[in-house]
PDB file of N, CA and C in Angstrom:
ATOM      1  N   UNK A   1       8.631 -35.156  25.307  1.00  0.00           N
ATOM      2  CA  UNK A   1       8.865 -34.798  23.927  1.00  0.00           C
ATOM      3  C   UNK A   1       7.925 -33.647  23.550  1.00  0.00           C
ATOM      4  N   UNK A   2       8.444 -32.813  23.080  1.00  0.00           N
ATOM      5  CA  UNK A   2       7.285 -31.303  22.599  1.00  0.00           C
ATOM      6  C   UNK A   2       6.948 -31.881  21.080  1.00  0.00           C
ATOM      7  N   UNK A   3       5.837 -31.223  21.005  1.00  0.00           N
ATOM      8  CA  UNK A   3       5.504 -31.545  19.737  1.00  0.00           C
ATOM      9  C   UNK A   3       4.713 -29.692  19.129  1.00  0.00           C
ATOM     10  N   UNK A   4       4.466 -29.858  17.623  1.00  0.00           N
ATOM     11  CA  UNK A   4       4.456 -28.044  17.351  1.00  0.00           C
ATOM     12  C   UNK A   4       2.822 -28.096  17.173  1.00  0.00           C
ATOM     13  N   UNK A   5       2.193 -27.029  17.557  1.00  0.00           N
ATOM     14  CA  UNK A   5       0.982 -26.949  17.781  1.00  0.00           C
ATOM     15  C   UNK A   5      -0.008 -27.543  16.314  1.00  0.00           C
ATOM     16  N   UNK A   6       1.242 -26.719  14.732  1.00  0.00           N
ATOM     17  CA  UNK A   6       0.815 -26.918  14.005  1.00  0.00           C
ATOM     18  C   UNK A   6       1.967 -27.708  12.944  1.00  0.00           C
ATOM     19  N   UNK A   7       1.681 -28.614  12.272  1.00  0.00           N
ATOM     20  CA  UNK A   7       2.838 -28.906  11.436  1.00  0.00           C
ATOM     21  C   UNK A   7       2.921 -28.560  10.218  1.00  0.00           C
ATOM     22  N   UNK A   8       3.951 -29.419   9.117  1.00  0.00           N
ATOM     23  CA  UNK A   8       4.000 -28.579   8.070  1.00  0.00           C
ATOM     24  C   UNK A   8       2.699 -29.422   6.840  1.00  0.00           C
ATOM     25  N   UNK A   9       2.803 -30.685   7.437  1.00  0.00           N
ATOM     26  CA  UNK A   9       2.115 -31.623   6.981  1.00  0.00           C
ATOM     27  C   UNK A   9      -0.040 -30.915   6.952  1.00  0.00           C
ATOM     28  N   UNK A  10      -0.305 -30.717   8.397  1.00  0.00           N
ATOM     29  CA  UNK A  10      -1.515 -29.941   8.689  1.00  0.00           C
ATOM     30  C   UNK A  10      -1.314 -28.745   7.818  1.00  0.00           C
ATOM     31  N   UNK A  11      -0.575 -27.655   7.445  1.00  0.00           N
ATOM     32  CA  UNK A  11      -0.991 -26.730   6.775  1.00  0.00           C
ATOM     33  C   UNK A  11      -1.061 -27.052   5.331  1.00  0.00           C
ATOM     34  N   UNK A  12       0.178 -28.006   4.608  1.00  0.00           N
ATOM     35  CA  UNK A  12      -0.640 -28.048   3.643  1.00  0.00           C
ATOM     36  C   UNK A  12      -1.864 -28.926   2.765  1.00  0.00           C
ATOM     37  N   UNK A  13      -2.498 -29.887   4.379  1.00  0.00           N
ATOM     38  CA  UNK A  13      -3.471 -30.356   3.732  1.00  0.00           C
ATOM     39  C   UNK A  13      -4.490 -29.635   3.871  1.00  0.00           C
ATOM     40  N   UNK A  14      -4.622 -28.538   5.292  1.00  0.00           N
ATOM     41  CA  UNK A  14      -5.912 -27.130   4.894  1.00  0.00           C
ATOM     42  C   UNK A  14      -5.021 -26.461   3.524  1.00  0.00           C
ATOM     43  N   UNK A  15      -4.041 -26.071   3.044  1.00  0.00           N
ATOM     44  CA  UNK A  15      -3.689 -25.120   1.703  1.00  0.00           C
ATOM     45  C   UNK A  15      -4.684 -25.814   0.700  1.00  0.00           C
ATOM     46  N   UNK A  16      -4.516 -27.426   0.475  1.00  0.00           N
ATOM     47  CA  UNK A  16      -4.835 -28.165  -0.318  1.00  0.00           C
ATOM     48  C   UNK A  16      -6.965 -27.752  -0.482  1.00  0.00           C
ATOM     49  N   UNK A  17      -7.091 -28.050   0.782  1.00  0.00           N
ATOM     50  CA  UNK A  17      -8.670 -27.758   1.069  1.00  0.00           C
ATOM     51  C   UNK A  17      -8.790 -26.274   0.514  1.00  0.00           C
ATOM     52  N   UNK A  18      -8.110 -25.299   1.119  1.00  0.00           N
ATOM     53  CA  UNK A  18      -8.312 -24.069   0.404  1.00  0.00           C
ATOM     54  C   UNK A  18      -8.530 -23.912  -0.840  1.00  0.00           C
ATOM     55  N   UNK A  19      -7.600 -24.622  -1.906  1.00  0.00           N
ATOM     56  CA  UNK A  19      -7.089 -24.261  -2.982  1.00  0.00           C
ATOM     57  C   UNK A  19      -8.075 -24.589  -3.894  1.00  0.00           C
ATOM     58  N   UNK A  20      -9.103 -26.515  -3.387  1.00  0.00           N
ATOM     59  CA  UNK A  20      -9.574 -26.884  -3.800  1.00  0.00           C
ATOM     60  C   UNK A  20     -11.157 -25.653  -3.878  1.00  0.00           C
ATOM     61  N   UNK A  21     -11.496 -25.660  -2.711  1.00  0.00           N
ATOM     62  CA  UNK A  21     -12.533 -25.027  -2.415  1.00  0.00           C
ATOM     63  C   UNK A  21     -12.804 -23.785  -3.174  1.00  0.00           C
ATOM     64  N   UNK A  22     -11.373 -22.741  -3.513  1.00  0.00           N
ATOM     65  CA  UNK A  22     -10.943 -21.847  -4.487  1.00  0.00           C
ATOM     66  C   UNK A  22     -11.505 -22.248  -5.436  1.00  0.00           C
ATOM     67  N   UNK A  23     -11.199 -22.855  -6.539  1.00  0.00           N
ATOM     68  CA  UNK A  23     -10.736 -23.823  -7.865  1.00  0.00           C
ATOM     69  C   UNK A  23     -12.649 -23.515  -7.883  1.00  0.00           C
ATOM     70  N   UNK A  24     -13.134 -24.984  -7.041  1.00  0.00           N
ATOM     71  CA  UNK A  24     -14.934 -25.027  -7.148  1.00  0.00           C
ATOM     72  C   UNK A  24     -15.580 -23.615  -7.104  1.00  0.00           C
ATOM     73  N   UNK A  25     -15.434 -22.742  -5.841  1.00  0.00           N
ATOM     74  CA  UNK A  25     -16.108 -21.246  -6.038  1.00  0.00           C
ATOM     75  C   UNK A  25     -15.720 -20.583  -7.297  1.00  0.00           C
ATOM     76  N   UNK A  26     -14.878 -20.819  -7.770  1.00  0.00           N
ATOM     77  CA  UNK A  26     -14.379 -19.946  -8.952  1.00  0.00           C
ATOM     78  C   UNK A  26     -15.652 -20.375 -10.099  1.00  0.00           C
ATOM     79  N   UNK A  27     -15.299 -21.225 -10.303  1.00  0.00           N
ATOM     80  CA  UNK A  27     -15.772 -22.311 -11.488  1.00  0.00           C
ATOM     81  C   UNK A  27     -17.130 -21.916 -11.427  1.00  0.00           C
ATOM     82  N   UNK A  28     -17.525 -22.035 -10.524  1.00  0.00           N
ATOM     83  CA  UNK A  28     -19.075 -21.858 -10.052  1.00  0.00           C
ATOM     84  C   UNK A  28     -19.202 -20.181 -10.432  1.00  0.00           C
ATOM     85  N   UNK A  29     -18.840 -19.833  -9.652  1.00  0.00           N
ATOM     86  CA  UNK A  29     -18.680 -18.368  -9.707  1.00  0.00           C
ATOM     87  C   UNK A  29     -18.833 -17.191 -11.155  1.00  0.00           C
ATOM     88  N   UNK A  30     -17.607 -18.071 -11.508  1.00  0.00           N
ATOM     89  CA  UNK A  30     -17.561 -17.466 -13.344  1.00  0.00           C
ATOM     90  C   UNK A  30     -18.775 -18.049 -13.905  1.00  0.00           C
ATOM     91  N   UNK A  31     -19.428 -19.350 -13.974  1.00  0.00           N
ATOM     92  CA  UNK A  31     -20.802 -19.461 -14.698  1.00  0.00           C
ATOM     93  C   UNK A  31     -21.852 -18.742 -14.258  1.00  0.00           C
ATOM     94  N   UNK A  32     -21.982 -18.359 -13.272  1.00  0.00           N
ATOM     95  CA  UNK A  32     -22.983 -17.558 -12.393  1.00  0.00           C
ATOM     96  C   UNK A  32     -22.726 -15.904 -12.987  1.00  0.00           C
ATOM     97  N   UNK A  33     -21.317 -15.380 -13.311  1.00  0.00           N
ATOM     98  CA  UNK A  33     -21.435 -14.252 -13.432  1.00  0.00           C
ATOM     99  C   UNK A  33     -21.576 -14.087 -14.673  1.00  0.00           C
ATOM    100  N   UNK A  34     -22.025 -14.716 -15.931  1.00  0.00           N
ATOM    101  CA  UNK A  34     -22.827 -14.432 -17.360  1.00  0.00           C
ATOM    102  C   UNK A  34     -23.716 -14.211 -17.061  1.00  0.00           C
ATOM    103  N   UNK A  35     -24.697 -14.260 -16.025  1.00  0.00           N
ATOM    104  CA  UNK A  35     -26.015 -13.492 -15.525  1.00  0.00           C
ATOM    105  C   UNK A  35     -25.809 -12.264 -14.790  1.00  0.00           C
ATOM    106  N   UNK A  36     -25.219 -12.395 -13.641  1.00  0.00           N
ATOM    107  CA  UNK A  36     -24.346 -11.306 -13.001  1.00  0.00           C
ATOM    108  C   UNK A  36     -23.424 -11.106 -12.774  1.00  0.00           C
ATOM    109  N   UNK A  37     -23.226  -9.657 -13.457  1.00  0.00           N
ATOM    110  CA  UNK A  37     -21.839  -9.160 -13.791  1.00  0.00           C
ATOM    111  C   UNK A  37     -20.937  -9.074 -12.121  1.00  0.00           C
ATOM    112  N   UNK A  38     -21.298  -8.709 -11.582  1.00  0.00           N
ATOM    113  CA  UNK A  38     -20.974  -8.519 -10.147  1.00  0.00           C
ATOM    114  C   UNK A  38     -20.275  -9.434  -9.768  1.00  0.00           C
ATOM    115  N   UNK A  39     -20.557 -10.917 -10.004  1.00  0.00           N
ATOM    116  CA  UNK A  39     -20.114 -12.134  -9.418  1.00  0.00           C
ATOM    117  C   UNK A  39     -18.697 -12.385 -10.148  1.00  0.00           C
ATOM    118  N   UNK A  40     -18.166 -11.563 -10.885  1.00  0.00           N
ATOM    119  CA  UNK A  40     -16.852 -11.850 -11.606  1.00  0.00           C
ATOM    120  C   UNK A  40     -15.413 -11.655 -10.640  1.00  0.00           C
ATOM    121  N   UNK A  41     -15.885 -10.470  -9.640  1.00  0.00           N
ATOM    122  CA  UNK A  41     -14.944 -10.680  -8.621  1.00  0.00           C
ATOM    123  C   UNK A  41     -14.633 -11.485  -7.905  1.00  0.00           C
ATOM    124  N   UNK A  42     -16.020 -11.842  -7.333  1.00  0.00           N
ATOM    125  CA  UNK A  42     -15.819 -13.552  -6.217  1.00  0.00           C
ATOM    126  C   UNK A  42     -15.332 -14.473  -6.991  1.00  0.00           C
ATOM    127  N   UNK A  43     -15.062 -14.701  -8.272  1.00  0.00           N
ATOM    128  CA  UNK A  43     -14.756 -15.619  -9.443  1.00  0.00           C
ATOM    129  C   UNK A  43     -13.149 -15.006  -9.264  1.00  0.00           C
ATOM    130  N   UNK A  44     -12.735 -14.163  -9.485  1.00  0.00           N
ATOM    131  CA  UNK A  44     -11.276 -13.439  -9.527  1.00  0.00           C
ATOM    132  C   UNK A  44     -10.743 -13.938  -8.099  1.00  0.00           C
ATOM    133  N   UNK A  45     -11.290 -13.494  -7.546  1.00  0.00           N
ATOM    134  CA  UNK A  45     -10.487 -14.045  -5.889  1.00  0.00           C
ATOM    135  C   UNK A  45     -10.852 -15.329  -5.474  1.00  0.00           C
ATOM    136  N   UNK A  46     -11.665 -15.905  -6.331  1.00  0.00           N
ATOM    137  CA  UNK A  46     -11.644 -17.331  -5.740  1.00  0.00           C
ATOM    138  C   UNK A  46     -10.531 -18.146  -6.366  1.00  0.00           C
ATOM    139  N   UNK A  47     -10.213 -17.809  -7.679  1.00  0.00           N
ATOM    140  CA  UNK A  47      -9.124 -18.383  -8.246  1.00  0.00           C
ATOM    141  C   UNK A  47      -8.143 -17.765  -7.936  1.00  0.00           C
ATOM    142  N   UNK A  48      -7.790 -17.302  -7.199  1.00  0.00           N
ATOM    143  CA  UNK A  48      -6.681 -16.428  -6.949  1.00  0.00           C
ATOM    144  C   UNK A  48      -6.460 -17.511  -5.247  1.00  0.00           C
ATOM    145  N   UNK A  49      -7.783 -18.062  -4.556  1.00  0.00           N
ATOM    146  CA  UNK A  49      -7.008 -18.574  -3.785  1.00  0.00           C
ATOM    147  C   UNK A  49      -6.790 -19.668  -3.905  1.00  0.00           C
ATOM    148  N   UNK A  50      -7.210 -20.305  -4.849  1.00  0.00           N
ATOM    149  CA  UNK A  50      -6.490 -21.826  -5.509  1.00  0.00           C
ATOM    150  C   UNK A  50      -5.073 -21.817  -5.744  1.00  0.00           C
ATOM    151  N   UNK A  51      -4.450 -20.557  -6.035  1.00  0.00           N
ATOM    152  CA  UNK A  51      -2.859 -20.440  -6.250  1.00  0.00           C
ATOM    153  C   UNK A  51      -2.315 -21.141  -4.776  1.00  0.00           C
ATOM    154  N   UNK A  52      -3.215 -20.612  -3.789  1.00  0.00           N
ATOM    155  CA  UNK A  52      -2.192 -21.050  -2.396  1.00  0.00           C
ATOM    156  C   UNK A  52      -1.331 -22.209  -2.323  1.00  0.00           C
ATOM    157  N   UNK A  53      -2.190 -23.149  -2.391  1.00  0.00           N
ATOM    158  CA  UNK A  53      -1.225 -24.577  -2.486  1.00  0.00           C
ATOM    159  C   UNK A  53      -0.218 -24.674  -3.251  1.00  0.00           C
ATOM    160  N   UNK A  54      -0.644 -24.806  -4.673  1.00  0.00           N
ATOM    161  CA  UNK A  54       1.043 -24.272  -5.669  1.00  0.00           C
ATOM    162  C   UNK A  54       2.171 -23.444  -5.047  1.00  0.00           C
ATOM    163  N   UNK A  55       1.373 -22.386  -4.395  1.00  0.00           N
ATOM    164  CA  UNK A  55       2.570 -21.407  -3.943  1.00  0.00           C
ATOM    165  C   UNK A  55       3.101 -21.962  -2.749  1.00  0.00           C
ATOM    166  N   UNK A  56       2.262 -22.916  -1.426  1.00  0.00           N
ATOM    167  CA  UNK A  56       2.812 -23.771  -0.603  1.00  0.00           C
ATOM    168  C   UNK A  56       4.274 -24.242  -1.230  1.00  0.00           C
ATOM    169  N   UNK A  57       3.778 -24.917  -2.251  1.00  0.00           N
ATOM    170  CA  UNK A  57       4.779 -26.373  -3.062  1.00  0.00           C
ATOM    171  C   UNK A  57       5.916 -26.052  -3.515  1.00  0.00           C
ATOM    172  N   UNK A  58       5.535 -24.949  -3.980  1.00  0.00           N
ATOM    173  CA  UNK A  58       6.950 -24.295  -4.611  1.00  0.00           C
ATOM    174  C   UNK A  58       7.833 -23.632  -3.563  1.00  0.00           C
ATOM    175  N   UNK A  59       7.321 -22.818  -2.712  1.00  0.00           N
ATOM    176  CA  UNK A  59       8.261 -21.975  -1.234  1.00  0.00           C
ATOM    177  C   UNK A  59       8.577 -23.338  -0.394  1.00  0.00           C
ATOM    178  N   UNK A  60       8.378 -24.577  -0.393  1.00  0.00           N
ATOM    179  CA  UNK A  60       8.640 -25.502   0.336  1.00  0.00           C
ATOM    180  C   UNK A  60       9.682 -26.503  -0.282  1.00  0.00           C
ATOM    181  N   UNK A  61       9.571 -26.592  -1.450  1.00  0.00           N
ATOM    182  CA  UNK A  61      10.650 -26.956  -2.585  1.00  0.00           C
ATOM    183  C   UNK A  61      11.673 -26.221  -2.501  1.00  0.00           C
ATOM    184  N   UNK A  62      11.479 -25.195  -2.518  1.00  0.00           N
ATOM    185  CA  UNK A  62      12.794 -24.000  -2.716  1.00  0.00           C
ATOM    186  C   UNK A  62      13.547 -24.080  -0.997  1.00  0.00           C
ATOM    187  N   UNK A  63      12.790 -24.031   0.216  1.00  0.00           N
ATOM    188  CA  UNK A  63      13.339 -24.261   1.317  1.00  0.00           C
ATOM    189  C   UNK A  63      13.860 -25.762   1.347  1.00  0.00           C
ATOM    190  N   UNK A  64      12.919 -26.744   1.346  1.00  0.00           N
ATOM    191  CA  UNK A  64      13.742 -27.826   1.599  1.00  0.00           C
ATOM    192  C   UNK A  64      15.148 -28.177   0.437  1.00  0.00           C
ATOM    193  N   UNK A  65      15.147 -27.604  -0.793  1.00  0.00           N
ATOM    194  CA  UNK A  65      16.550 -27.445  -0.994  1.00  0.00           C
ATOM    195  C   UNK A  65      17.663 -27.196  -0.908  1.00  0.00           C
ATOM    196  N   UNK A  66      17.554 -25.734  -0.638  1.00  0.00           N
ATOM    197  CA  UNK A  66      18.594 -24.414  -0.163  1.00  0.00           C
ATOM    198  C   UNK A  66      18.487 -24.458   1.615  1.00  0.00           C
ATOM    199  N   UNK A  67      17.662 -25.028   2.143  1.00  0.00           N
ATOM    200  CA  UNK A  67      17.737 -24.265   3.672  1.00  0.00           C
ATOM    201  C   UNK A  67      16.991 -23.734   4.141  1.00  0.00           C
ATOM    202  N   UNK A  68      16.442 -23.454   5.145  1.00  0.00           N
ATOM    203  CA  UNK A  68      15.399 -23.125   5.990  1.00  0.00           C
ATOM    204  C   UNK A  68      16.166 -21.474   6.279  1.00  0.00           C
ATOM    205  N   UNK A  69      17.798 -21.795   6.467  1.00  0.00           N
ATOM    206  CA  UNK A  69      18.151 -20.127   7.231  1.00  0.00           C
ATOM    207  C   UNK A  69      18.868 -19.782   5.852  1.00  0.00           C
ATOM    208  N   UNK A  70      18.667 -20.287   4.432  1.00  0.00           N
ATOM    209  CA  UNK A  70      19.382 -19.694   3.577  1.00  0.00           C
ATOM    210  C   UNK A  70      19.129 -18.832   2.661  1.00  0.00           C
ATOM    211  N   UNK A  71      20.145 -17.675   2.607  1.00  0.00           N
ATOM    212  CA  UNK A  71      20.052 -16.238   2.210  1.00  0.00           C
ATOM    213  C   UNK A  71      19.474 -16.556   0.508  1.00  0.00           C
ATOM    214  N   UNK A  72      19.813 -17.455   0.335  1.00  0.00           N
ATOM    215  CA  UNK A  72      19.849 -17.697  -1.231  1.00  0.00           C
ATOM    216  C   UNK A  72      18.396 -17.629  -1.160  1.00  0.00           C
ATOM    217  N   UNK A  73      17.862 -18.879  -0.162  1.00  0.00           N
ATOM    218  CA  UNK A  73      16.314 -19.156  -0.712  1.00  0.00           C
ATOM    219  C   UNK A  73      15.671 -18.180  -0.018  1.00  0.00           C
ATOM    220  N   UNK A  74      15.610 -17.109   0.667  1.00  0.00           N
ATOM    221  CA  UNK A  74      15.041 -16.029   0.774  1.00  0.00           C
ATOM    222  C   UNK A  74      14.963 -15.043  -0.322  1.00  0.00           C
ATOM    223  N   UNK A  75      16.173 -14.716  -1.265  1.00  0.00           N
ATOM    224  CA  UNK A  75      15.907 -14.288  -2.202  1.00  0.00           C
ATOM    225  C   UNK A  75      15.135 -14.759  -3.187  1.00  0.00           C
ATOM    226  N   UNK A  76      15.656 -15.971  -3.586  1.00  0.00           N
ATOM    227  CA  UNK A  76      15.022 -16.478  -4.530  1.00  0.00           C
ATOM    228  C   UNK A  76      13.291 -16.965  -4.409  1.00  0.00           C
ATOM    229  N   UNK A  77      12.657 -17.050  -2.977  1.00  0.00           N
ATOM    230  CA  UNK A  77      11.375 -17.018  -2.862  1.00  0.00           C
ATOM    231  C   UNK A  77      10.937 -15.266  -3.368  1.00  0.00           C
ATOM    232  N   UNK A  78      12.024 -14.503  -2.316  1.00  0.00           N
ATOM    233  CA  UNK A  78      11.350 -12.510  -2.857  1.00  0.00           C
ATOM    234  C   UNK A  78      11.186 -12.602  -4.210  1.00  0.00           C
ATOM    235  N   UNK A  79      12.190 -12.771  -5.377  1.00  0.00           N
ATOM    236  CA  UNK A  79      11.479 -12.203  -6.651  1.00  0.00           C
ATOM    237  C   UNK A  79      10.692 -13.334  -6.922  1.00  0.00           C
ATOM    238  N   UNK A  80      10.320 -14.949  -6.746  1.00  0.00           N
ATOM    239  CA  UNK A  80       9.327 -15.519  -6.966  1.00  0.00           C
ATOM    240  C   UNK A  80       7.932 -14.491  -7.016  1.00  0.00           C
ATOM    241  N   UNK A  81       8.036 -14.736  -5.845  1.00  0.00           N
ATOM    242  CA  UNK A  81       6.814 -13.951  -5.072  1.00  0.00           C
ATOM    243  C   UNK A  81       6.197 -12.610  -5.533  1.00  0.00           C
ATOM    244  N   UNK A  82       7.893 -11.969  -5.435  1.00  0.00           N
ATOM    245  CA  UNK A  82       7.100 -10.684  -6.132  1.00  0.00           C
ATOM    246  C   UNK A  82       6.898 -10.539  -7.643  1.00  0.00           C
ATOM    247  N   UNK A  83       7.407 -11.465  -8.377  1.00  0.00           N
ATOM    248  CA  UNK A  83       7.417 -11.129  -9.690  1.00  0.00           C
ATOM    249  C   UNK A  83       5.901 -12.266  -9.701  1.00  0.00           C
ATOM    250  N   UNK A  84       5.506 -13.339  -9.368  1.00  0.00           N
ATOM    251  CA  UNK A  84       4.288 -13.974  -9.042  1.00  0.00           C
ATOM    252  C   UNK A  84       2.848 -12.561  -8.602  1.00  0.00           C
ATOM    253  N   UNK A  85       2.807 -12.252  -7.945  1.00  0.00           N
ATOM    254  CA  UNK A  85       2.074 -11.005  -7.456  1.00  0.00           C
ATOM    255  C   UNK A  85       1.688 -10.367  -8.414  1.00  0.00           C
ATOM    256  N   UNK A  86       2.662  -9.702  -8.742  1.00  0.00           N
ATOM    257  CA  UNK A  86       3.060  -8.380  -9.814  1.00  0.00           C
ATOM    258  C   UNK A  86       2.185  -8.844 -11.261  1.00  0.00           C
ATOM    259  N   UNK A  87       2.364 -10.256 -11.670  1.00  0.00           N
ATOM    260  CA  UNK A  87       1.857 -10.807 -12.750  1.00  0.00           C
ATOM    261  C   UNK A  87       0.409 -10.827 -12.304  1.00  0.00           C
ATOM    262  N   UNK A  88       0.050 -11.971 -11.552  1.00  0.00           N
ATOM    263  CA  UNK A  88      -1.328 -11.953 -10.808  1.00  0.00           C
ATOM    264  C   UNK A  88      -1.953 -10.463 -10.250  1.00  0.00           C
ATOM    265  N   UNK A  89      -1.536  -9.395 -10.144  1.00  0.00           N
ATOM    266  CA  UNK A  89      -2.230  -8.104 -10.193  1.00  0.00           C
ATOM    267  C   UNK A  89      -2.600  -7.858 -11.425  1.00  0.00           C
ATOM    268  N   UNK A  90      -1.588  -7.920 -12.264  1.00  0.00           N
ATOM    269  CA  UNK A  90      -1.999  -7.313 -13.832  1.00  0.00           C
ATOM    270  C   UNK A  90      -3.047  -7.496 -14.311  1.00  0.00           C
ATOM    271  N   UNK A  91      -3.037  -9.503 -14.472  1.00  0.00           N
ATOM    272  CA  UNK A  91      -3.806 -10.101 -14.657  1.00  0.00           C
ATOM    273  C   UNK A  91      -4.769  -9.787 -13.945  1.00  0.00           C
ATOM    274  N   UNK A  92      -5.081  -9.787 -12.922  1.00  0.00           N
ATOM    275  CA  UNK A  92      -6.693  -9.814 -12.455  1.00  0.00           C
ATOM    276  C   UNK A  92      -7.166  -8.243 -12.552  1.00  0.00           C
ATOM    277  N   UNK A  93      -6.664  -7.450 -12.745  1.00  0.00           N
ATOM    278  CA  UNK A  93      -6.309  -5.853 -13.141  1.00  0.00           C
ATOM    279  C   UNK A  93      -7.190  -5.617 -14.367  1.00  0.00           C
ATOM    280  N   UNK A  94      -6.662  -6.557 -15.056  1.00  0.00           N
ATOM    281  CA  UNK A  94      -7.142  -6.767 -16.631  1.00  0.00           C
ATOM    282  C   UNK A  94      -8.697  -7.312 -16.684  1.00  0.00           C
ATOM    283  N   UNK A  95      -8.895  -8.014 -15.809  1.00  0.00           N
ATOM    284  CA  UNK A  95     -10.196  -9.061 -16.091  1.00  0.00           C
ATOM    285  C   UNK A  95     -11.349  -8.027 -14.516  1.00  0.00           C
ATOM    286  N   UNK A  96     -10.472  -7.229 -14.016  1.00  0.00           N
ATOM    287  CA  UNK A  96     -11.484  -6.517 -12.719  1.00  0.00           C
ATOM    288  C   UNK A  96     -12.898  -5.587 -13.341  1.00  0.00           C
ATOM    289  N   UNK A  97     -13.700  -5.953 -13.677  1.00  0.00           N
ATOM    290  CA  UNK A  97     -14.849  -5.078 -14.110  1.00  0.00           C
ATOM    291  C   UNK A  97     -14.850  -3.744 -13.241  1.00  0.00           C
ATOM    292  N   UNK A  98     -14.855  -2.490 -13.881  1.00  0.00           N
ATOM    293  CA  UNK A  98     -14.805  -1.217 -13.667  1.00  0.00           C
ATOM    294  C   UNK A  98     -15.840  -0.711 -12.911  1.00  0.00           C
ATOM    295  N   UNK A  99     -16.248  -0.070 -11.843  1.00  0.00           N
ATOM    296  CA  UNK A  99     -17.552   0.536 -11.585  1.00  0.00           C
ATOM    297  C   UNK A  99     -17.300   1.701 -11.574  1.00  0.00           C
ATOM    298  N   UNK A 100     -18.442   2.356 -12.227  1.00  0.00           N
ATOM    299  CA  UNK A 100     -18.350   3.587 -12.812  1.00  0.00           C
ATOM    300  C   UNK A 100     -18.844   4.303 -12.050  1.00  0.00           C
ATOM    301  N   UNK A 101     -19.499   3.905 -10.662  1.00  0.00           N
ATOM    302  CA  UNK A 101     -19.749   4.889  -9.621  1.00  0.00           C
ATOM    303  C   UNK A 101     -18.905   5.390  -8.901  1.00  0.00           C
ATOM    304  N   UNK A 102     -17.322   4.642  -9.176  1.00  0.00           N
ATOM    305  CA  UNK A 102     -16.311   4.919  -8.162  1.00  0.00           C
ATOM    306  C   UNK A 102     -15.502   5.599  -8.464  1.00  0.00           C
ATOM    307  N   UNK A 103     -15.648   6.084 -10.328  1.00  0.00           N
ATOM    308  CA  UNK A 103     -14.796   6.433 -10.915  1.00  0.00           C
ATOM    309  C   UNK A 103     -14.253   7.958 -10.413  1.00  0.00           C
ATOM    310  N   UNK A 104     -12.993   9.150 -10.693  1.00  0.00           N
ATOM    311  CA  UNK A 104     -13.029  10.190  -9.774  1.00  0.00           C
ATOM    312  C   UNK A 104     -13.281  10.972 -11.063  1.00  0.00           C
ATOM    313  N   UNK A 105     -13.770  12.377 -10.668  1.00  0.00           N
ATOM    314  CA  UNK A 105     -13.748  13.543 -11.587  1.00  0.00           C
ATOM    315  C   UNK A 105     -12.542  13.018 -13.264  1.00  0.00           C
ATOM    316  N   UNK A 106     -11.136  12.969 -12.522  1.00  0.00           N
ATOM    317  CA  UNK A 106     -10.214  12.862 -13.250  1.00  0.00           C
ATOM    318  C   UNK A 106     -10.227  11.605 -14.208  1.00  0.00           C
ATOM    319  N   UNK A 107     -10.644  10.562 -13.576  1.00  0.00           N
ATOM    320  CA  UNK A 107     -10.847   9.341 -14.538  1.00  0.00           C
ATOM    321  C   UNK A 107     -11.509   9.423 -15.340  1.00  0.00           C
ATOM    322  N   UNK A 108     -12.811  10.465 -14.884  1.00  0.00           N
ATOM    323  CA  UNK A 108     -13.921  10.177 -16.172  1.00  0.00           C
ATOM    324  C   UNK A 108     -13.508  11.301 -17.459  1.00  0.00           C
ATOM    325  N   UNK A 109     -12.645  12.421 -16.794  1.00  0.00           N
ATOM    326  CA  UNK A 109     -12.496  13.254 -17.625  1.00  0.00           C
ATOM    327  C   UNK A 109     -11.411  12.455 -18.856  1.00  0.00           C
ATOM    328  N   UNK A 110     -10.428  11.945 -18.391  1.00  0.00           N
ATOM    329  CA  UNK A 110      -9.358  10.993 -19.435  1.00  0.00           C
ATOM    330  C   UNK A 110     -10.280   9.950 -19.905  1.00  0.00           C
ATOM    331  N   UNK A 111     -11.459   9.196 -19.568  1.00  0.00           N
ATOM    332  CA  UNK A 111     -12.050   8.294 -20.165  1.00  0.00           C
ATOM    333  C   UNK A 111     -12.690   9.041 -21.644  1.00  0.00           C
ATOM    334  N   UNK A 112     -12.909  10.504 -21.350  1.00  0.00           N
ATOM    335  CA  UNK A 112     -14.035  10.832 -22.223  1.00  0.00           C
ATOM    336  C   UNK A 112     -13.310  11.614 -22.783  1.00  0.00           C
ATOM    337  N   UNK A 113     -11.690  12.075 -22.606  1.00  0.00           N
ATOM    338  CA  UNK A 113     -10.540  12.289 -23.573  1.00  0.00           C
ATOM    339  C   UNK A 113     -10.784  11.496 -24.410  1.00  0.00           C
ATOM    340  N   UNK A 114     -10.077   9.840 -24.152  1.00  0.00           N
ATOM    341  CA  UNK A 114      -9.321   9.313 -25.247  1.00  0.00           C
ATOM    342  C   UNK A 114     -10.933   8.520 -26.148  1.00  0.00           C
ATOM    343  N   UNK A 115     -12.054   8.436 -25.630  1.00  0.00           N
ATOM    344  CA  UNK A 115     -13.371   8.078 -26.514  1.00  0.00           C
ATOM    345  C   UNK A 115     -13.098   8.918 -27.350  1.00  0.00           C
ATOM    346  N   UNK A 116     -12.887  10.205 -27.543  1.00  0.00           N
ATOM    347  CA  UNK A 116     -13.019  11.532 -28.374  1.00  0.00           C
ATOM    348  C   UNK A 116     -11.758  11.135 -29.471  1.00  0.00           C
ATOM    349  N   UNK A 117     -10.921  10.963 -29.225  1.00  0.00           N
ATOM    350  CA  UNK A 117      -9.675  10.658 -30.405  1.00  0.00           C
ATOM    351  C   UNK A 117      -9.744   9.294 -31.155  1.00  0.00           C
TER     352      UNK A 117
END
């Protein structure tokens, strides 16, 4: 009898560990960065990998409904996913603290446009 190196059961109880471990660094993370500003990123991507498991649950919901080879649930995971992403960029887009050492000629020149109006 073959058996699969990894199952579906093993990945999502590491997703679960991930997600959790996410969730705590975050938490931690964001109280830590009211002292330092810096630490707001490791706070951004730590909650960002707490999504994993949810996103497990849901692409596994949507397959074990529709099908493993079905066209439907391939689509319907793509705009999940991408419209999921797309939101979660914005969002963390929005909350990404700026460094102003990285900024280019052109950024700083439109920054110190629209201060002026």
């Amino acid at each position: 009898m073959e058996r699969e190196l990894v199952d579906a059961g093993q990945v999502g109880a590491a997703l679960a560990v991930l997600s959790l471990a996410g969730l705590v660094s975050a938490a931690v993370l964001g109280f830590l960065a009211r002292q330092r500003r810096g630490l707001l990123r490791g706070a951004l991507l730590a909650a960002c990998a707490a999504l994993a498991w949810p996103a497990w649950l849901v692409y596994n919901a949507i397959e074990d409904h529709f099908g493993l080879d079905s066209v439907a649930a391939l689509l319907i995971n793509l705009a999940l996913f991408a419209a999921a992403g797309t939101l979660g960029g914005l969002v963390v887009r929005r909350f990404w603290p700026i460094d102003p050492d990285n900024l280019t000629t052109e950024t700083r020149r439109h920054g110190e446009n629209t201060e002026r109006t």
